[in-house]
Protein backbone atom coordinates (compact mmCIF):
# COMPACT_ATOMS: atom_id res chain seq x y z
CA UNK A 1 -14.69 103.55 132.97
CA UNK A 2 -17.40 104.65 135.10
CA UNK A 3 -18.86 107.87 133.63
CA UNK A 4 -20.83 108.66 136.63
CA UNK A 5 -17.67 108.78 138.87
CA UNK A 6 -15.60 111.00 136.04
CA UNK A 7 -18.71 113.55 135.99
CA UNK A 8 -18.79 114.18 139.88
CA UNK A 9 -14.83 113.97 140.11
CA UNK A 10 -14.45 116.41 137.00
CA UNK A 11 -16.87 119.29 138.75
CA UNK A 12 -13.52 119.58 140.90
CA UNK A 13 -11.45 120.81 137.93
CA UNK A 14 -11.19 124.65 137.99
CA UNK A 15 -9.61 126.87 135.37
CA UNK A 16 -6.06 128.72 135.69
CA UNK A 17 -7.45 132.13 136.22
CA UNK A 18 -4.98 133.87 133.85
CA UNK A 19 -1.25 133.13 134.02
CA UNK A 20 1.22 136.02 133.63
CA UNK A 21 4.00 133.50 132.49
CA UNK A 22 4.41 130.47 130.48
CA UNK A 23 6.05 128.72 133.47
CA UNK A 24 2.74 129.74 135.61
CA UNK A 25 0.89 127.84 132.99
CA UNK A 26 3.19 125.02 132.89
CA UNK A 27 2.58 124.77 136.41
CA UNK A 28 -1.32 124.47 136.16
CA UNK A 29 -0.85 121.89 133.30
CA UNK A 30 1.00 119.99 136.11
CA UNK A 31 -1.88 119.77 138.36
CA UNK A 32 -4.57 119.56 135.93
CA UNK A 33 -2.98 116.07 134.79
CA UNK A 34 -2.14 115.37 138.05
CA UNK A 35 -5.95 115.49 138.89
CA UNK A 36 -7.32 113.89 135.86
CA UNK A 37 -4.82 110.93 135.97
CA UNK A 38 -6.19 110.51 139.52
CA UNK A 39 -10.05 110.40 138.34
CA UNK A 40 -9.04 108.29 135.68
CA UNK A 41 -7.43 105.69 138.55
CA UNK A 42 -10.62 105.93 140.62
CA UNK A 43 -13.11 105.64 138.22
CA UNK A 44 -11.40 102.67 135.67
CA UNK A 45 -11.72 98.78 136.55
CA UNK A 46 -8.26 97.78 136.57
CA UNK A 47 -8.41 94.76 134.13
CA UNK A 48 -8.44 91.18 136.12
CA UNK A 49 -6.45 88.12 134.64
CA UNK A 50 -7.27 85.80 131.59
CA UNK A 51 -9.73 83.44 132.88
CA UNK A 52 -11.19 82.14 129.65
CA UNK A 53 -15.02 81.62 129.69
CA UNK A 54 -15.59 84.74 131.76
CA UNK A 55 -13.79 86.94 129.09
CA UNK A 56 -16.12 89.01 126.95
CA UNK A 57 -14.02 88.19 123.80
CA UNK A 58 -14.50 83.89 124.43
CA UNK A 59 -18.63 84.54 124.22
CA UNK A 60 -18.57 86.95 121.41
CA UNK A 61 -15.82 85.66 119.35
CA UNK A 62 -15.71 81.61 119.85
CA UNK A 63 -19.44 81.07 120.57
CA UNK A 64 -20.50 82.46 117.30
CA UNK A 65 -17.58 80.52 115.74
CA UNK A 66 -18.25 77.15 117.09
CA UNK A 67 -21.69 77.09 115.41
CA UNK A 68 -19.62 78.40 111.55
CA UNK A 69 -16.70 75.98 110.20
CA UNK A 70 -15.36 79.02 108.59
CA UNK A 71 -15.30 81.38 111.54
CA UNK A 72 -14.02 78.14 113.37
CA UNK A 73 -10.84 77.58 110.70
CA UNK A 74 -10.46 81.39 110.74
CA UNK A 75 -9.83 81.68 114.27
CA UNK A 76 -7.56 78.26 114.01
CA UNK A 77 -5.57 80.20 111.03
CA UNK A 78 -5.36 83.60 113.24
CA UNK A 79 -4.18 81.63 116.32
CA UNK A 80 -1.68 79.25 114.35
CA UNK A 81 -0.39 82.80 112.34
CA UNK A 82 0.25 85.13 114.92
CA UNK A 83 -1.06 83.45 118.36
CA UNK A 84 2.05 81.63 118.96
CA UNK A 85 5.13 84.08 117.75
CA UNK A 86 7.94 83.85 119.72
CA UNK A 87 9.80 86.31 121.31
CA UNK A 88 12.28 86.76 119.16
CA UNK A 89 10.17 87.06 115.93
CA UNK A 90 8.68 90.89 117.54
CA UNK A 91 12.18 92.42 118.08
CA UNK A 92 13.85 94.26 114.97
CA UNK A 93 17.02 92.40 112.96
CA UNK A 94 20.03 94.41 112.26
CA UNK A 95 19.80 97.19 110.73
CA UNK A 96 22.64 98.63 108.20
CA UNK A 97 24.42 101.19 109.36
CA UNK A 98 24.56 104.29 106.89
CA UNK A 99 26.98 104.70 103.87
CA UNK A 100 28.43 102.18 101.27
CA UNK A 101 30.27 100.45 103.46
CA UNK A 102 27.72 99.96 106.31
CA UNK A 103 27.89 97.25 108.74
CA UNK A 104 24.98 95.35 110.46
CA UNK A 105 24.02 96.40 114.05
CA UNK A 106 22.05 95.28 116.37
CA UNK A 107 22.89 97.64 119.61
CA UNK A 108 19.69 99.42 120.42
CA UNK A 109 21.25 103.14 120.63
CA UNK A 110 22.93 102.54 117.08
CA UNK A 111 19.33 101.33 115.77
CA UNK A 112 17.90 104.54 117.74
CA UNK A 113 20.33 107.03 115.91
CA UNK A 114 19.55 105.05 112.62
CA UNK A 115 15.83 105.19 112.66
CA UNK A 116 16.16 108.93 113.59
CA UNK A 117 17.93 109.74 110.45
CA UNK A 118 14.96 108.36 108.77
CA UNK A 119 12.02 109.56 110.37
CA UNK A 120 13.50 112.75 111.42
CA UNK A 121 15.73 114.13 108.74
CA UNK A 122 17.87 117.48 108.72
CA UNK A 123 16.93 118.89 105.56
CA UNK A 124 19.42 121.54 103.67
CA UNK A 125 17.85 124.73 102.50
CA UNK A 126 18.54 128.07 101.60
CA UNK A 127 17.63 130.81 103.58
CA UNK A 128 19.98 133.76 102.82
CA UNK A 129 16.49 135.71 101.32
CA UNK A 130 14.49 135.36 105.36
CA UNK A 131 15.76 138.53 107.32
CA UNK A 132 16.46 136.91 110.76
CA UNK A 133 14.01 139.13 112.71
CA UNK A 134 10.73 139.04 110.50
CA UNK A 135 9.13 136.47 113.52
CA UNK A 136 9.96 139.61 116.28
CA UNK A 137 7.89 142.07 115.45
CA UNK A 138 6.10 143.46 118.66
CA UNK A 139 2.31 143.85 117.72
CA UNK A 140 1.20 140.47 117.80
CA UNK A 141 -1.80 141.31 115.41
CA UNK A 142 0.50 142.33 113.32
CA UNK A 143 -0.63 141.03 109.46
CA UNK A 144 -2.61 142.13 106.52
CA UNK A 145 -5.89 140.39 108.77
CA UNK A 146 -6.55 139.70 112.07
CA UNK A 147 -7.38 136.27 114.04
CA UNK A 148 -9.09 136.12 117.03
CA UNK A 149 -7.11 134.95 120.17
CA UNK A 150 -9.88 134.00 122.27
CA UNK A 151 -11.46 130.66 122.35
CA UNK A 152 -14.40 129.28 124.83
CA UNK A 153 -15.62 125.98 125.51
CA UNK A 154 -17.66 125.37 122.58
CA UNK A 155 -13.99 125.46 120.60
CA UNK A 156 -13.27 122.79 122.92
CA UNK A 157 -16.20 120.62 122.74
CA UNK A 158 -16.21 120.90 118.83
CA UNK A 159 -12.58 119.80 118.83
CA UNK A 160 -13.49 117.04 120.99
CA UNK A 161 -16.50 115.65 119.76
CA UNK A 162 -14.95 115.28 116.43
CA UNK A 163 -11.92 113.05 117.73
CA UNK A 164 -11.79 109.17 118.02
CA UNK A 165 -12.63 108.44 121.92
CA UNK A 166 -10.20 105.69 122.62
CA UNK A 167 -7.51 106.20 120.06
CA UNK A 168 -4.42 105.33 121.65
CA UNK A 169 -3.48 108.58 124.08
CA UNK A 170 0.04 109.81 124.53
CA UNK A 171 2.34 109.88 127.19
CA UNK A 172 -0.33 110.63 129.61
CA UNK A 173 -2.16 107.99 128.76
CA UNK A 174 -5.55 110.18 128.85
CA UNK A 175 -7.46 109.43 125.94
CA UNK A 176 -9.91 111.65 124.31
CA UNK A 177 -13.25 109.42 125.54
CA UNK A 178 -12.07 109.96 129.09
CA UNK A 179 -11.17 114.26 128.45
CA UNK A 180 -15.23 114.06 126.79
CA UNK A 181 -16.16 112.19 130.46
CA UNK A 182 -14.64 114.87 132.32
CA UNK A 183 -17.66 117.43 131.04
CA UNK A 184 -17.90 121.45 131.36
CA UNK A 185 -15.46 121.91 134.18
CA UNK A 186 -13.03 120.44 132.16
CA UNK A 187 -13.93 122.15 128.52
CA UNK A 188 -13.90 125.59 130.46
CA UNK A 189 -10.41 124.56 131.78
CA UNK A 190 -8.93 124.06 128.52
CA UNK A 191 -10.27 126.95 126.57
CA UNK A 192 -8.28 129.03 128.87
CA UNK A 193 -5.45 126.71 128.77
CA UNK A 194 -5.31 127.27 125.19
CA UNK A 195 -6.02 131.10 125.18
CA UNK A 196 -3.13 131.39 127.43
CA UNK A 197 -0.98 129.77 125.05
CA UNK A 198 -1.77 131.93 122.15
CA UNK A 199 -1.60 135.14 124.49
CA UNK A 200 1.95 134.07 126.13
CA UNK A 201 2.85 132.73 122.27
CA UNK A 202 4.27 129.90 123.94
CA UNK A 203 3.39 126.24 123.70
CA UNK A 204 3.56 124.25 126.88
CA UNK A 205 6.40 121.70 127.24
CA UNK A 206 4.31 118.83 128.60
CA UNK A 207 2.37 119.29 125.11
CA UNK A 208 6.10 118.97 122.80
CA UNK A 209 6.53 115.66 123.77
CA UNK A 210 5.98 112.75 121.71
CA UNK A 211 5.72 108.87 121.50
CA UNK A 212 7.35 106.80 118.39
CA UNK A 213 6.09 103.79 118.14
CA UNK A 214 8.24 101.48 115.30
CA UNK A 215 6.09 99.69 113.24
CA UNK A 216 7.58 97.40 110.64
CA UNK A 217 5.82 98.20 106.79
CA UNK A 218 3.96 94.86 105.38
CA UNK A 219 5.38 92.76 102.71
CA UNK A 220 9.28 93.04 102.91
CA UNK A 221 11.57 90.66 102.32
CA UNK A 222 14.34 89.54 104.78
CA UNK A 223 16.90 92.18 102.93
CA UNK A 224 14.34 95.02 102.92
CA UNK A 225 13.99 94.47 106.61
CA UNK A 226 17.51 95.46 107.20
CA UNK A 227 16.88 99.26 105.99
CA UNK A 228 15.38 101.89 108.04
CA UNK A 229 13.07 102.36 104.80
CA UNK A 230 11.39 99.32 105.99
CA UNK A 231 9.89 100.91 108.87
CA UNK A 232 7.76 103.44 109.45
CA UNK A 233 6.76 105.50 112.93
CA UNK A 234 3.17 106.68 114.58
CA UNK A 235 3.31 109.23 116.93
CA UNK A 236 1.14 109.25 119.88
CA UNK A 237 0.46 112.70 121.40
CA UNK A 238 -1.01 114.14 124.01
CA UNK A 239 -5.23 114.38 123.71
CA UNK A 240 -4.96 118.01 125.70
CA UNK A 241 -1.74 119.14 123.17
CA UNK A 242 -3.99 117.75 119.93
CA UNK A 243 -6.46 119.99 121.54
CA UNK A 244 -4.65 122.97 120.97
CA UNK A 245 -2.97 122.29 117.59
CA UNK A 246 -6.45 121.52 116.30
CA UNK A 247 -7.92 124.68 117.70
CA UNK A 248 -5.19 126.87 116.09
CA UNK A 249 -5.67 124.77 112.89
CA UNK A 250 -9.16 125.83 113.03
CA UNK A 251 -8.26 129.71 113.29
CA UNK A 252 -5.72 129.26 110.45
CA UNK A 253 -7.88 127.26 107.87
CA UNK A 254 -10.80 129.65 108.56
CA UNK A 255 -8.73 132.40 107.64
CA UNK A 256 -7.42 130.74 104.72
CA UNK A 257 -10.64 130.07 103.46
CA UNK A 258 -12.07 133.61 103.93
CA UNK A 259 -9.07 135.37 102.40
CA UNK A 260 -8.54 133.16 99.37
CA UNK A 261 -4.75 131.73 100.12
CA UNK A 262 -5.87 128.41 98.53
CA UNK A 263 -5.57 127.25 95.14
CA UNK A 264 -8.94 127.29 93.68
CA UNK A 265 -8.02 123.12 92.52
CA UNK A 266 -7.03 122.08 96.17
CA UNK A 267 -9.18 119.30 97.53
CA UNK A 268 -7.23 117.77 100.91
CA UNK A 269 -7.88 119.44 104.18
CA UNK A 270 -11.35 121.59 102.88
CA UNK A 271 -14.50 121.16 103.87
CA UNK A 272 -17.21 120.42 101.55
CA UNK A 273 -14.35 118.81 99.50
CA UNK A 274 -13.83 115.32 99.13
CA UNK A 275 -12.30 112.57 97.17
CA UNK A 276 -15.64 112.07 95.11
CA UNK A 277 -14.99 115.79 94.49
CA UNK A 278 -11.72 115.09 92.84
CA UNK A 279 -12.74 112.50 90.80
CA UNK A 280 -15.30 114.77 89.88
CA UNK A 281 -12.97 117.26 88.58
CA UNK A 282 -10.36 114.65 86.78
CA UNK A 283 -13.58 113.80 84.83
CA UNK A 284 -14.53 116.91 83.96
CA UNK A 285 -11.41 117.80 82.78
CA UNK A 286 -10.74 114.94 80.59
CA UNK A 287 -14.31 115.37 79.07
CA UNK A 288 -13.45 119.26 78.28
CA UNK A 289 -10.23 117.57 76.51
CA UNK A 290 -11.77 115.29 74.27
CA UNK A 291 -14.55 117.60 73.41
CA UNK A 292 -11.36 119.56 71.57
CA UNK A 293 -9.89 116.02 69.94
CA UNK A 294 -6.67 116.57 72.20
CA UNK A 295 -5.22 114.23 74.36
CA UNK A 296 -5.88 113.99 78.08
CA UNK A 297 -3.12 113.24 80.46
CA UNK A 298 -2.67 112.82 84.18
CA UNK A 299 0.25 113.17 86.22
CA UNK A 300 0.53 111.92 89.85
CA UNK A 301 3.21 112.87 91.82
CA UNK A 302 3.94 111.36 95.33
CA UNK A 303 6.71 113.47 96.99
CA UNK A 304 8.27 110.51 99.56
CA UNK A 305 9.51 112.41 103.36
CA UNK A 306 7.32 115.84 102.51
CA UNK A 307 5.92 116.10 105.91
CA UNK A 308 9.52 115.08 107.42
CA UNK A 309 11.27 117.60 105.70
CA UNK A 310 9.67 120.36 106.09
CA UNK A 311 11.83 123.76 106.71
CA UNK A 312 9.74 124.87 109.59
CA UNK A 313 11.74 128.57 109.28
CA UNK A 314 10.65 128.17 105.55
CA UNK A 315 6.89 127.52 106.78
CA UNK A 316 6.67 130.42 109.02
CA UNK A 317 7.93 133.08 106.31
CA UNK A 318 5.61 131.74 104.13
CA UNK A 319 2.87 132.11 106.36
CA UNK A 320 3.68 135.70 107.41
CA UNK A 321 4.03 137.07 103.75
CA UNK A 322 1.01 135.18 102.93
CA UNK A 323 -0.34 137.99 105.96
CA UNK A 324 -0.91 135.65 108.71
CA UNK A 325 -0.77 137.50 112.10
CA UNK A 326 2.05 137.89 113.98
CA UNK A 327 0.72 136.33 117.55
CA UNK A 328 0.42 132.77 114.67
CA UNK A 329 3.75 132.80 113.56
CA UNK A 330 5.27 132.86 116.95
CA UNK A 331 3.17 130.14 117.98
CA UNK A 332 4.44 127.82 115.20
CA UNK A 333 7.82 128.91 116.20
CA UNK A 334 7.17 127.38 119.94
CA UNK A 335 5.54 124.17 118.92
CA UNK A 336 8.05 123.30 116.43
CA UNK A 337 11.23 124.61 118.96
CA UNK A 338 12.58 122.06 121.72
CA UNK A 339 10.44 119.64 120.84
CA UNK A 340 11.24 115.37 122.46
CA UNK A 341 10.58 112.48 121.04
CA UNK A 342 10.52 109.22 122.54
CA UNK A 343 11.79 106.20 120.18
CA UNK A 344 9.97 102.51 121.54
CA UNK A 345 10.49 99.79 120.11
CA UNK A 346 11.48 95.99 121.09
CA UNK A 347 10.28 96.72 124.17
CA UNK A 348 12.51 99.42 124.82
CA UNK A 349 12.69 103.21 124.98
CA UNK A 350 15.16 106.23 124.53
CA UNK A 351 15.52 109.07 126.81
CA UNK A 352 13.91 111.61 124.94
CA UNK A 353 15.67 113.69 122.54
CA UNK A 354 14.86 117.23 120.92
């Protein structure tokens, strides 16, 4: 990528100017990526073919290599292991239909509906005690505090700056090195992008849509294979859409922080907290035990599917008794409502599905 070219190209971007509507916003998101994806075209090397010795990877990888026998063999092993695997050997088996009683299939729609189950289950829950309208109240400051809807390109370029530059993008295919690239113009886009979303309470469509990349879990045996356990998804997202979840995350953990809604104990997801931290406090506490002659145990508890069954209706009443402005809540309800996912696997892809 030729920064130079993304610079001068990027001073073109200009911001919304307000939108009244979430389809008026929708409609700038359009254009935006419109106009990025075609900086990204003009300013990128499209990659040439293999032509061995003129490849970066032959000079740094086989030169060293030929001068070590065990860089040499290790090459040899990587080549032999995994340089060479057919076709066939990358696609999925069968997979076991659910119940008892379950066949074998190996029809990619069946597969589809069968990896869904697992990644994306329906969980039962009880929620006769959530009056249906708490989420429609019509100040949107509405709380026991207040968070601040605006947001300016610093937001931006913090939110930026802390993400991996070319981790695989989304279904734009814009990752975050190239958004970083694109400078100012582009920071001062987004923070009104993302105001606009928290104003309208709306998340934008082209930012609910997500990748799912199958990826098959290391180590099981030719049985194990046959089970959607065996498998387990990443989801690649938009850069501009992590933008604004992160920004919101920001507002919310601040908040969280400064109003005390976190056990005292909780390490994960806190700055100045860390795993060292933890250890830290198992320590301590087993010390404080034995300094009384009792008996120190530890319990570790790893709940399997949390994240995939969450009750996002759950999540949102908790949230709003915990006091969490009204303006927050609704903008949970939006990104978690019509979302799409994309299944790929084998090669192949599913139209998307909410």
């Amino acid at each position: 990528m030729d920064k130079t070219t993304v610079q001068v190209k990027g001073l073109k971007i200009a911001p919304p100017g307000g939108a009244g509507s979430i389809e008026e916003l929708e409609e700038y998101i359009n254009k935006l990526l419109e106009q990025l994806q075609g900086i990204a075209d003009t300013s990128t090397k499209k990659k040439g073919p293999n032509s061995g010795f003129e490849q970066k990877w032959w000079n740094e990888d086989v030169g060293p290599a030929s001068k070590d026998n065990k860089k040499l063999w290790d090459l040899e092993r990587a080549a032999r292991l995994r340089g060479f695997k057919s076709r066939e050997a990358e696609t999925l088996p069968p997979l076991r239909k659910p119940g008892s009683m379950g066949g074998l299939t190996s029809k990619f729609d069946e597969q589809v509906d069968i990896l869904s189950g697992k990644f994306f289950p329906s969980p039962i829950a009880d929620l006769s005690d959530i009056p249906e309208d708490f989420d429609t109240g019509l100040d949107p400051f509405e709380g026991k505090f207040v968070i601040s809807r605006k947001v300016d390109k610093t937001d931006i370029k913090a939110v930026l700056d802390l993400m991996k530059p070319w981790k695989a993008p989304g279904w734009d295919f814009l990752p975050a090195g190239f958004l970083k690239a694109c400078g100012k113009p582009l920071r001062v886009a987004l923070a009104e992008v993302v105001e606009c979303s928290f104003v309208l309470d709306e998340r934008p469509k082209q930012f609910k849509m997500a990748s799912i990349m199958v990826l098959l879990k290391a180590g099981k045996t030719p049985e194990e294979k046959a089970l959607p356990g065996a498998y387990r998804s990443i989801a690649l997202l938009s850069c501009m859409g992590k933008v604004i979840e992160k920004v919101i995350s920001n507002h919310m953990m601040e908040a969280a922080e400064t109003h005390g809604l976190l056990p005292k104990g909780q390490i994960g997801n806190r700055k100045g907290r860390s795993t060292e931290h933890a250890i830290r406090m198992v320590v301590k506490a087993v010390h404080t035990g034995w300094s009384y002659s009792a008996v120190a145990t530890l319990m570790q508890l790893d709940i399997m599917g949390a994240f995939n069954a969450v009750v996002f209706t759950r999540l949102r009443h908790i949230l709003w008794k915990k006091g969490y402005p009204m303006w927050i809540i609704r903008c949970m309800k939006s990104y978690t409502n019509g979302r799409l996912t994309k299944l790929f696997f084998d090669g192949k892809s599913q139209q998307p599905e909410s």
